[in-house]
Protein backbone atom coordinates (compact mmCIF):
# COMPACT_ATOMS: atom_id res chain seq x y z
CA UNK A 1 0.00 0.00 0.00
CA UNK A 2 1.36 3.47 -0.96
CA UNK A 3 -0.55 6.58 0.64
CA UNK A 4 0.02 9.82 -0.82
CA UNK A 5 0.55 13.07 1.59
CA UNK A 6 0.55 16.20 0.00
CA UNK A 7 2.16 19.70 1.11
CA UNK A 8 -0.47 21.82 2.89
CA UNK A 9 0.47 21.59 6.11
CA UNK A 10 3.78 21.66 5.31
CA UNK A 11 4.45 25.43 3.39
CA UNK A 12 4.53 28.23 5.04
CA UNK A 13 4.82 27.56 8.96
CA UNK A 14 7.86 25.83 10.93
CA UNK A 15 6.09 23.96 13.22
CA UNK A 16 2.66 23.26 14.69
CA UNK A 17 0.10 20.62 15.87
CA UNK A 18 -1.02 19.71 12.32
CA UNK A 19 2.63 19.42 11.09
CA UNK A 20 3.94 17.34 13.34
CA UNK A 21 1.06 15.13 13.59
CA UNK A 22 1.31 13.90 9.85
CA UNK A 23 5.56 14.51 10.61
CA UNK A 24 4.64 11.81 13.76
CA UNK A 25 2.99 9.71 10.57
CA UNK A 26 5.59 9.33 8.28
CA UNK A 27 8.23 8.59 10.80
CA UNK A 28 6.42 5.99 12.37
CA UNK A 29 5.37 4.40 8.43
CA UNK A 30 9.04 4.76 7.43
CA UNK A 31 9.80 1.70 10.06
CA UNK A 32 7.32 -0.23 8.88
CA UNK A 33 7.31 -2.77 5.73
CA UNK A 34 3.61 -2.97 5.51
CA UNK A 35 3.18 0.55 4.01
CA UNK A 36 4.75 3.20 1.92
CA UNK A 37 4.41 6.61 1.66
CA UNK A 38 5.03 9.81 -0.49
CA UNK A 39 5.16 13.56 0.64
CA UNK A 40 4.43 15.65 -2.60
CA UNK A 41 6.73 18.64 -1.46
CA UNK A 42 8.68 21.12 -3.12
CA UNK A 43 9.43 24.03 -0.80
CA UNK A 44 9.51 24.04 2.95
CA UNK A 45 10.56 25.68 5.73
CA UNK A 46 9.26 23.19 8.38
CA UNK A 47 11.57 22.11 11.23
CA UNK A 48 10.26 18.36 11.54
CA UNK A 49 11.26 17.64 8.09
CA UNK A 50 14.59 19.27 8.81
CA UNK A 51 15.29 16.43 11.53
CA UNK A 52 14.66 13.67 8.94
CA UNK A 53 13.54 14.74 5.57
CA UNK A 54 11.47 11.89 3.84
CA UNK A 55 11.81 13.38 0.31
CA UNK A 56 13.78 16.04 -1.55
CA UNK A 57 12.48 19.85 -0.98
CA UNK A 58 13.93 22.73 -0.86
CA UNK A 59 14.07 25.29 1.71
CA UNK A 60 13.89 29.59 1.73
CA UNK A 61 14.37 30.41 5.31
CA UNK A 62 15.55 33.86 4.08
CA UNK A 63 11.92 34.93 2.56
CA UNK A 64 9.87 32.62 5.30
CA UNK A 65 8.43 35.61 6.95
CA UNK A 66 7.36 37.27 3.13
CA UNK A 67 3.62 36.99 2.51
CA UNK A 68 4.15 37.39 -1.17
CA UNK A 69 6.99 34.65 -0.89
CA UNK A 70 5.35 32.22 0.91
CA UNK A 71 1.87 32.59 -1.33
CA UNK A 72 4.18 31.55 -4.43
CA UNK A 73 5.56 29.17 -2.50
CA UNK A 74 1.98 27.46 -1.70
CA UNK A 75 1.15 27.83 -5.59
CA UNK A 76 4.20 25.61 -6.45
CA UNK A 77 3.99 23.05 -4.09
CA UNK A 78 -0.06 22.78 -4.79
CA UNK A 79 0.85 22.07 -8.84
CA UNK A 80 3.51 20.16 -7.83
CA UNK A 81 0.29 17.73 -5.69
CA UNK A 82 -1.95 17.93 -8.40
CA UNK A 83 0.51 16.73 -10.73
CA UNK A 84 1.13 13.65 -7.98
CA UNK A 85 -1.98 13.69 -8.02
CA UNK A 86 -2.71 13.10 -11.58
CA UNK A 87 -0.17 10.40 -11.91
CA UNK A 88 -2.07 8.44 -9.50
CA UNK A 89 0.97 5.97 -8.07
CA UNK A 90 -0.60 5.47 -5.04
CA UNK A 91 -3.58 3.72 -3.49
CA UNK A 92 -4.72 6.20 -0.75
CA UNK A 93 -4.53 10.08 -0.42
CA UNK A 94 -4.17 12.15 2.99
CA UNK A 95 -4.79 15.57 2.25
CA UNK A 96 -3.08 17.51 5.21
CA UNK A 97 -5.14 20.33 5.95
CA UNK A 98 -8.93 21.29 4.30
CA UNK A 99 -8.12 23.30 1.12
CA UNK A 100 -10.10 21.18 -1.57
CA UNK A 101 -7.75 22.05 -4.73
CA UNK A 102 -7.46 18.41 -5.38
CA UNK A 103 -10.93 17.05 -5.40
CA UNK A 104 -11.14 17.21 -9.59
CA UNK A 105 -7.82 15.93 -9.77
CA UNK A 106 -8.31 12.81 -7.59
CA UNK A 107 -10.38 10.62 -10.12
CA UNK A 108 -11.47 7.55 -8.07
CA UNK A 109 -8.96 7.06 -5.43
CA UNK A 110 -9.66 7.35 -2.16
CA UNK A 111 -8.94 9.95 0.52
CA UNK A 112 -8.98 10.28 3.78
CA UNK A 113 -9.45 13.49 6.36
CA UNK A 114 -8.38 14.12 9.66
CA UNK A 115 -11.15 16.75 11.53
CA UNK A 116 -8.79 18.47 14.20
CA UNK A 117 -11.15 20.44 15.88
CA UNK A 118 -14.82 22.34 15.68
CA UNK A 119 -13.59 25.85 16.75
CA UNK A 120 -14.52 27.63 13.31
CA UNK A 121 -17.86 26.14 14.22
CA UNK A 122 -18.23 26.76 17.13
CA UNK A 123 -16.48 30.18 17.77
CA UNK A 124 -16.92 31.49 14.61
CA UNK A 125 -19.57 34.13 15.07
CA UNK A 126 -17.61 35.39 17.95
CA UNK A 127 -14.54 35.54 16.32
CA UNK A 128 -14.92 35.56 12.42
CA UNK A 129 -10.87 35.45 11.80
CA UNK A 130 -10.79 31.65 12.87
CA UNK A 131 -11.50 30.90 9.03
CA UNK A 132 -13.85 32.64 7.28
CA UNK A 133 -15.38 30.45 4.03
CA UNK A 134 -13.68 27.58 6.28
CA UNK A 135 -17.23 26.14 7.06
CA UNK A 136 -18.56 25.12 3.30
CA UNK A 137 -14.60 23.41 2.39
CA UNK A 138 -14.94 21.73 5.09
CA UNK A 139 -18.45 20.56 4.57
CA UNK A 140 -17.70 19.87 1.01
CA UNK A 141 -14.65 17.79 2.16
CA UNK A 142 -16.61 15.96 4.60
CA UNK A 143 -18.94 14.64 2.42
CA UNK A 144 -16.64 13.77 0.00
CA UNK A 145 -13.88 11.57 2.14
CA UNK A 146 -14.21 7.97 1.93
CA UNK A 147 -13.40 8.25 5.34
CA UNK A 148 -12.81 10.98 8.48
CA UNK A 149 -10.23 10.20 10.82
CA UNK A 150 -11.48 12.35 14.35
CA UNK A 151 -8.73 12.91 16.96
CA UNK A 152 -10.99 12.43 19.82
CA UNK A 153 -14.96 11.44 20.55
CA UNK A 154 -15.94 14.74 21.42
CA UNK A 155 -14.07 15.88 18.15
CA UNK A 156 -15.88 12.98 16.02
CA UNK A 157 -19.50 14.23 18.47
CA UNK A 158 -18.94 17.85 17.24
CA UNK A 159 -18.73 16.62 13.15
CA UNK A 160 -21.75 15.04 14.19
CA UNK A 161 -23.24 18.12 15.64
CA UNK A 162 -22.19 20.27 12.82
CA UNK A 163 -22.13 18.14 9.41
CA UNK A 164 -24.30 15.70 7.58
CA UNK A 165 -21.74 13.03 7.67
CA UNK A 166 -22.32 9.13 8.05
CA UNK A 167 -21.13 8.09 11.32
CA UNK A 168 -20.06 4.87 10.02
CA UNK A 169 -16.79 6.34 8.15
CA UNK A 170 -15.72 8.44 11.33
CA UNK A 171 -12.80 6.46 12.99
CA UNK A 172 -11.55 7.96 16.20
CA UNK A 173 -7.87 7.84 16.36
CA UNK A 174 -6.44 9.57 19.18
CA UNK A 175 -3.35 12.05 19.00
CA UNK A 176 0.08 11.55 20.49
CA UNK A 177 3.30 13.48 21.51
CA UNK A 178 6.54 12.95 21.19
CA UNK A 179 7.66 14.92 24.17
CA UNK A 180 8.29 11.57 25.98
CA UNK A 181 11.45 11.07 24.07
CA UNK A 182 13.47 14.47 24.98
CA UNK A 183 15.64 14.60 27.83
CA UNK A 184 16.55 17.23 30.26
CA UNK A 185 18.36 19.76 29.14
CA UNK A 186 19.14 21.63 32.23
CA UNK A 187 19.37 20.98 35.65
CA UNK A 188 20.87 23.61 36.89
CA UNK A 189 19.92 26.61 35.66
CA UNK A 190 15.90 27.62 35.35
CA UNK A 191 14.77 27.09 31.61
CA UNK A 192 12.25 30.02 32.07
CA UNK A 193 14.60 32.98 33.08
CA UNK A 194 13.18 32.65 36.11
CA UNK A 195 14.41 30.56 39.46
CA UNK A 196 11.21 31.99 41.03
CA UNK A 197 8.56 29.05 41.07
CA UNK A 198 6.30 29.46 38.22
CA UNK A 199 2.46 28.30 36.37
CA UNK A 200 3.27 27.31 32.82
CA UNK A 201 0.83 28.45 29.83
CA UNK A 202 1.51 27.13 26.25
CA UNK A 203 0.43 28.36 22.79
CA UNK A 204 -1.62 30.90 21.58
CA UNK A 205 -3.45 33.18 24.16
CA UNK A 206 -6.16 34.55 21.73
CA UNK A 207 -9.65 33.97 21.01
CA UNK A 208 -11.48 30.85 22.72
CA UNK A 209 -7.72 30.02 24.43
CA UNK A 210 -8.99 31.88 27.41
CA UNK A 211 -6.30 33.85 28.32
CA UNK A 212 -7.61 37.27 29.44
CA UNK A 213 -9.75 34.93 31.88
CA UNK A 214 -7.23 33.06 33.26
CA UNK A 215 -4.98 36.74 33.86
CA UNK A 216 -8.13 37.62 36.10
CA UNK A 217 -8.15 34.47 37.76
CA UNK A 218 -4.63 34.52 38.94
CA UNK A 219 -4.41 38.00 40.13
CA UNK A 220 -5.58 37.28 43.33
CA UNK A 221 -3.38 34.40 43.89
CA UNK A 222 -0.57 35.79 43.01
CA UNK A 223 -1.14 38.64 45.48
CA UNK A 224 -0.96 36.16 48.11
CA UNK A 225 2.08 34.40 46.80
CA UNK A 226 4.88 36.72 45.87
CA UNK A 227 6.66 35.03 44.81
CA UNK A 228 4.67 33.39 42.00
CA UNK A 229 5.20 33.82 38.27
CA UNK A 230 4.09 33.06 35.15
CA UNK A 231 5.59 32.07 31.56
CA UNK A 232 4.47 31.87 28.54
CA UNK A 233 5.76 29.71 26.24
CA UNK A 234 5.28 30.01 22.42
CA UNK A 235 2.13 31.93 20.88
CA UNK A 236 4.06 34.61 19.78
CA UNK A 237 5.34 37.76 21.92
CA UNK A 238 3.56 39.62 23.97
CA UNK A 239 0.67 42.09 22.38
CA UNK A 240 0.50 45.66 24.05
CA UNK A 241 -2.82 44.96 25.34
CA UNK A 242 -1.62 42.15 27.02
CA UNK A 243 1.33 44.24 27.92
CA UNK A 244 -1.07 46.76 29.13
CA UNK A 245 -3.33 44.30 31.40
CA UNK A 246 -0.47 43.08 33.07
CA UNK A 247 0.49 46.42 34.01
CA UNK A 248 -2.99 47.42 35.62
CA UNK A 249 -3.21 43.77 37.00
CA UNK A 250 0.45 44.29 39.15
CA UNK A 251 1.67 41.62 37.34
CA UNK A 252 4.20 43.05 34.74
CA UNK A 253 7.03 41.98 36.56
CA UNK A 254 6.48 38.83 37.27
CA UNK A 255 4.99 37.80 33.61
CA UNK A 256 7.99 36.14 31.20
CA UNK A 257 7.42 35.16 27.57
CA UNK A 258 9.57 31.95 26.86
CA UNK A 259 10.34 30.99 23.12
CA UNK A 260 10.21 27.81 21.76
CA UNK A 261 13.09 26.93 19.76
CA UNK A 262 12.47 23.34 19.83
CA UNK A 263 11.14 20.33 21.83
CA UNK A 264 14.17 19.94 24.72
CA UNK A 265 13.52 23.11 25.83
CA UNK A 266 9.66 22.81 25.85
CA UNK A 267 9.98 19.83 27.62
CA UNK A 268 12.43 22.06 30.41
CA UNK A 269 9.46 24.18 30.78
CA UNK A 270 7.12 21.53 31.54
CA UNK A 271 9.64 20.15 33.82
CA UNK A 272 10.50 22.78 36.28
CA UNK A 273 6.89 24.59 36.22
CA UNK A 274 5.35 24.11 39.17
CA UNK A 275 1.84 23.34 37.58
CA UNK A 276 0.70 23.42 33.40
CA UNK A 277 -2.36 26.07 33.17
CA UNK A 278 -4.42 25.35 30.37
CA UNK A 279 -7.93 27.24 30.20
CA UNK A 280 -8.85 27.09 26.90
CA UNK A 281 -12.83 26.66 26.13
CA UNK A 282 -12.18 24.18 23.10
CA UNK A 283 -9.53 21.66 22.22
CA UNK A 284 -10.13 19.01 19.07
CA UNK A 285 -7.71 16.91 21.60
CA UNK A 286 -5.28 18.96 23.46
CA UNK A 287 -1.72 17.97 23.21
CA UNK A 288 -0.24 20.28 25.84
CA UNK A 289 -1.72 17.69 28.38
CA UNK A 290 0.12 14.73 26.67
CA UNK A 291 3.33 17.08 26.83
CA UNK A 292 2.80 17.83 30.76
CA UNK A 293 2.12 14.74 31.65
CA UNK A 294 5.24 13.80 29.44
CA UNK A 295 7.49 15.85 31.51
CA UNK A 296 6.60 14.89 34.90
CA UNK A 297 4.49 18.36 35.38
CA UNK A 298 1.27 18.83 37.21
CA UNK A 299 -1.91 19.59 34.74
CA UNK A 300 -5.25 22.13 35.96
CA UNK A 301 -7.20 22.06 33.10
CA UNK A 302 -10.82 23.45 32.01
CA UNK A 303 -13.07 20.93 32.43
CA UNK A 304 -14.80 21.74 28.57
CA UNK A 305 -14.34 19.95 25.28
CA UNK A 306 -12.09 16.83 24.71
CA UNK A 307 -9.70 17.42 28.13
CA UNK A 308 -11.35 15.25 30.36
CA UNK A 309 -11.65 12.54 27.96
CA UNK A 310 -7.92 12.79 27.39
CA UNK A 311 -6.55 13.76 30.76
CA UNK A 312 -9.16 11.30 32.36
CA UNK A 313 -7.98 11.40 36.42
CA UNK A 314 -4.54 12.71 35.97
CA UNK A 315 -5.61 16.27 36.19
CA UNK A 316 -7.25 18.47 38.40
CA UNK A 317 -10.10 20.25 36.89
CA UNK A 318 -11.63 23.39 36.62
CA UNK A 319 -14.77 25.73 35.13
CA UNK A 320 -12.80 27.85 32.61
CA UNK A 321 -15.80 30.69 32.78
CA UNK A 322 -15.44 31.19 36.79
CA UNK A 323 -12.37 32.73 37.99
CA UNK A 324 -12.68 31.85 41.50
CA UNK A 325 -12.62 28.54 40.59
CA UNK A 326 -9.57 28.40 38.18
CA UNK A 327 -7.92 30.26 41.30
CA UNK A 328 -8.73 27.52 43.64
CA UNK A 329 -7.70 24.73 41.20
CA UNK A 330 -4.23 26.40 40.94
CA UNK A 331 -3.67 26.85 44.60
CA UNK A 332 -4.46 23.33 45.43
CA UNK A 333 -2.32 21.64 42.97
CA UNK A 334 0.84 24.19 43.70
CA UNK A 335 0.39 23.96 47.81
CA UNK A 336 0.01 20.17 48.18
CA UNK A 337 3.41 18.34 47.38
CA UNK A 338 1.28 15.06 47.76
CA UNK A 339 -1.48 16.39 45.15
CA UNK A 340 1.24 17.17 42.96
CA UNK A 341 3.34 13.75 43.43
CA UNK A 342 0.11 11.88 42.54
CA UNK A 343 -0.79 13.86 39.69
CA UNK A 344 2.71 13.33 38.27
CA UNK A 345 2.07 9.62 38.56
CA UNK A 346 -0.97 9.72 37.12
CA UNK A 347 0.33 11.81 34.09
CA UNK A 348 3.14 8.91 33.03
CA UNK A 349 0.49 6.30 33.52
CA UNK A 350 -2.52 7.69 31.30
CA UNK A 351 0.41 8.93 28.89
CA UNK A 352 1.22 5.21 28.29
CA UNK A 353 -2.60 5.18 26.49
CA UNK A 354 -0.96 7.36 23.69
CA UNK A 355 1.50 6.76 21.20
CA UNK A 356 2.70 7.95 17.72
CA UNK A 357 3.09 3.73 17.27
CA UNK A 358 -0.54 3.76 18.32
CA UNK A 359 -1.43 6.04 16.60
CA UNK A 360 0.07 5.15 13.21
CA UNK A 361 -1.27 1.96 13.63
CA UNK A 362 -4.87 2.93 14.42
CA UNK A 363 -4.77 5.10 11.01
CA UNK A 364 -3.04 2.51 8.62
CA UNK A 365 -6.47 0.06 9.41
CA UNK A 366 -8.41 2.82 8.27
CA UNK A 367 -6.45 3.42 4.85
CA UNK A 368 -6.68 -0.81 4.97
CA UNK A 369 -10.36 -0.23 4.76
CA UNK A 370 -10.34 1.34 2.44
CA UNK A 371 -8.45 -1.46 -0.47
């Protein structure tokens, strides 16, 4: 069996969920005998592929941050698909993101589509720049898949909620990380610029993330422990208006925004944080909590969408709309060594439910169903 993987994910950004997802994929299928793949790529600037490229590309780190660069960039590589495309050696195709460019090039192969998450859908009136248009491909792409891979029930619930689409070729396959295999790289020196003790927040910070709640939440405890900080980690610098609310909150000194050049360091974060924040109102599957719980780090997590199906009882929850609550989930998990011991257990034991292995497997039977 040869399955086709085209470039979408792939042009244009470094690194992300979605990347390193179908990245996880291919590495896994490239130690296998019972499948082969193809990545239809000409230009990239993504840092997975740069740890083990599976094909030929090219990269252009000098222009990566030029719109006009990286929209001729997305042109080539997409006639570069179709013409992979069109030559049809290979028996299933994994589109990696939801632009349909290739559905009149396809002919009668079959294709499947991973659904990461429902936020469009669900957020979108609130907050129109999650994807405008994004609603109709995606319905269109839906219908069309021989199958839909879902990375968790509540994702494969909310396709349910929001799209005609047969239950019957929805196959839940659950995410993984690879966090598991990095090692420390410090252990002597703080990996967040800070050696005060410190609450850990990862990724973005806008929209339905939650952020500007979880500010609120915190100001109070942080006024009772002074010595409390927070990082950031990823999601871009700070904005001024979040420069500005930490200001009027008292907190500007004792905020820190940590890059993430790669995976060692991330996994440092997790490591010496003294608890992983994450407060977001909807996660397709949520693989910060695979990451904490990957590094030995304590997870609080909003008690909405697919976390407590994935953190199960190895987190402490909380209501992500109630600020006294997120406060008292925080305190409890940072002031009870024996809280935090046990949820650090429980972390490496429900981790040992994921795995890229697993997860590779789990998707080749549905391209097997598909022959």
């Amino acid at each position: 069996m040869t399955v086709l993987y085209d470039h979408q994910c792939f042009t244009g950004t470094t690194y992300g969920g979605v990347s390193r997802y179908f990245f996880d994929l291919m590495r896994v299928f490239s130690t296998r005998s019972d499948i082969q793949f193809r990545l239809s790529l000409l230009l990239s600037n993504n840092d997975y592929l740069r740890q083990q490229p599976f094909n030929r590309y090219w990269t252009y780190g000098r222009f990566a941050n030029n719109r006009r660069v990286n929209q001729a960039v997305s042109q080539i590589n997409r006639q570069h698909s179709l013409q992979q495309l069109r030559a049809g050696q290979f028996d299933v195709f994994h589109p990696t993101y939801y632009h349909r460019y290739f559905l009149n090039a396809i002919g009668t192969k079959p294709f499947v589509l991973t659904f990461h998450d429902a936020s469009t859908e669900r957020f979108g009136d609130k907050y129109p720049e999650l994807g405008r248009g994004l609603y109709e491909t995606k319905k269109v792409l839906l219908d069309r898949a021989n199958a839909v891979i879902a990375v968790s029930d509540f994702t494969k619930q909310d396709i349910l909620r929001y799209f005609s689409v047969d239950p019957a070729k929805i196959h839940v396959v659950p995410l993984s990380t690879s966090m598991s295999e990095q090692k420390p790289l410090i252990t002597d020196q703080p990996a967040a610029t800070t050696a005060q003790p410190y609450l850990l927040f990862v990724g973005k910070r806008d929209l339905y993330k939650n952020f500007d709640t979880f500010v609120r939440a915190i100001d109070p405890l942080f006024k009772r422990y002074p010595d409390l900080h927070l990082v950031c980690a990823g999601g871009g610098s700070f904005s001024s208006a979040e420069q500005a609310s930490f200001q009027s909150a008292g907190l500007a000194g004792r905020v820190r925004y940590a890059p993430i050049p790669d995976n060692n360091v991330l996994f440092d974060l997790y490591r010496q944080a003294r608890a992983f924040i994450f407060p977001s109102l909807n996660e397709g599957f949520g693989i910060p909590v695979l990451e904490a719980f990957a590094s030995g780090c304590p997870a609080v997590l909003s008690d909405r969408s697919s976390l407590p199906e994935v953190a199960d009882d190895a987190a402490v929850f909380f209501d992500p709309d109630d600020t006294d609550a997120i406060g008292t989930a925080i305190e409890r998990v940072i002031t009870d060594e024996s809280l935090r011991a046990d949820l650090i257990q429980k972390g490496y034991r429900r981790l040992a439910d994921f795995s890229a292995e697993r997860t590779a497997a789990q998707t080749l039977a549905v391209y097997q169903s598909l022959l």
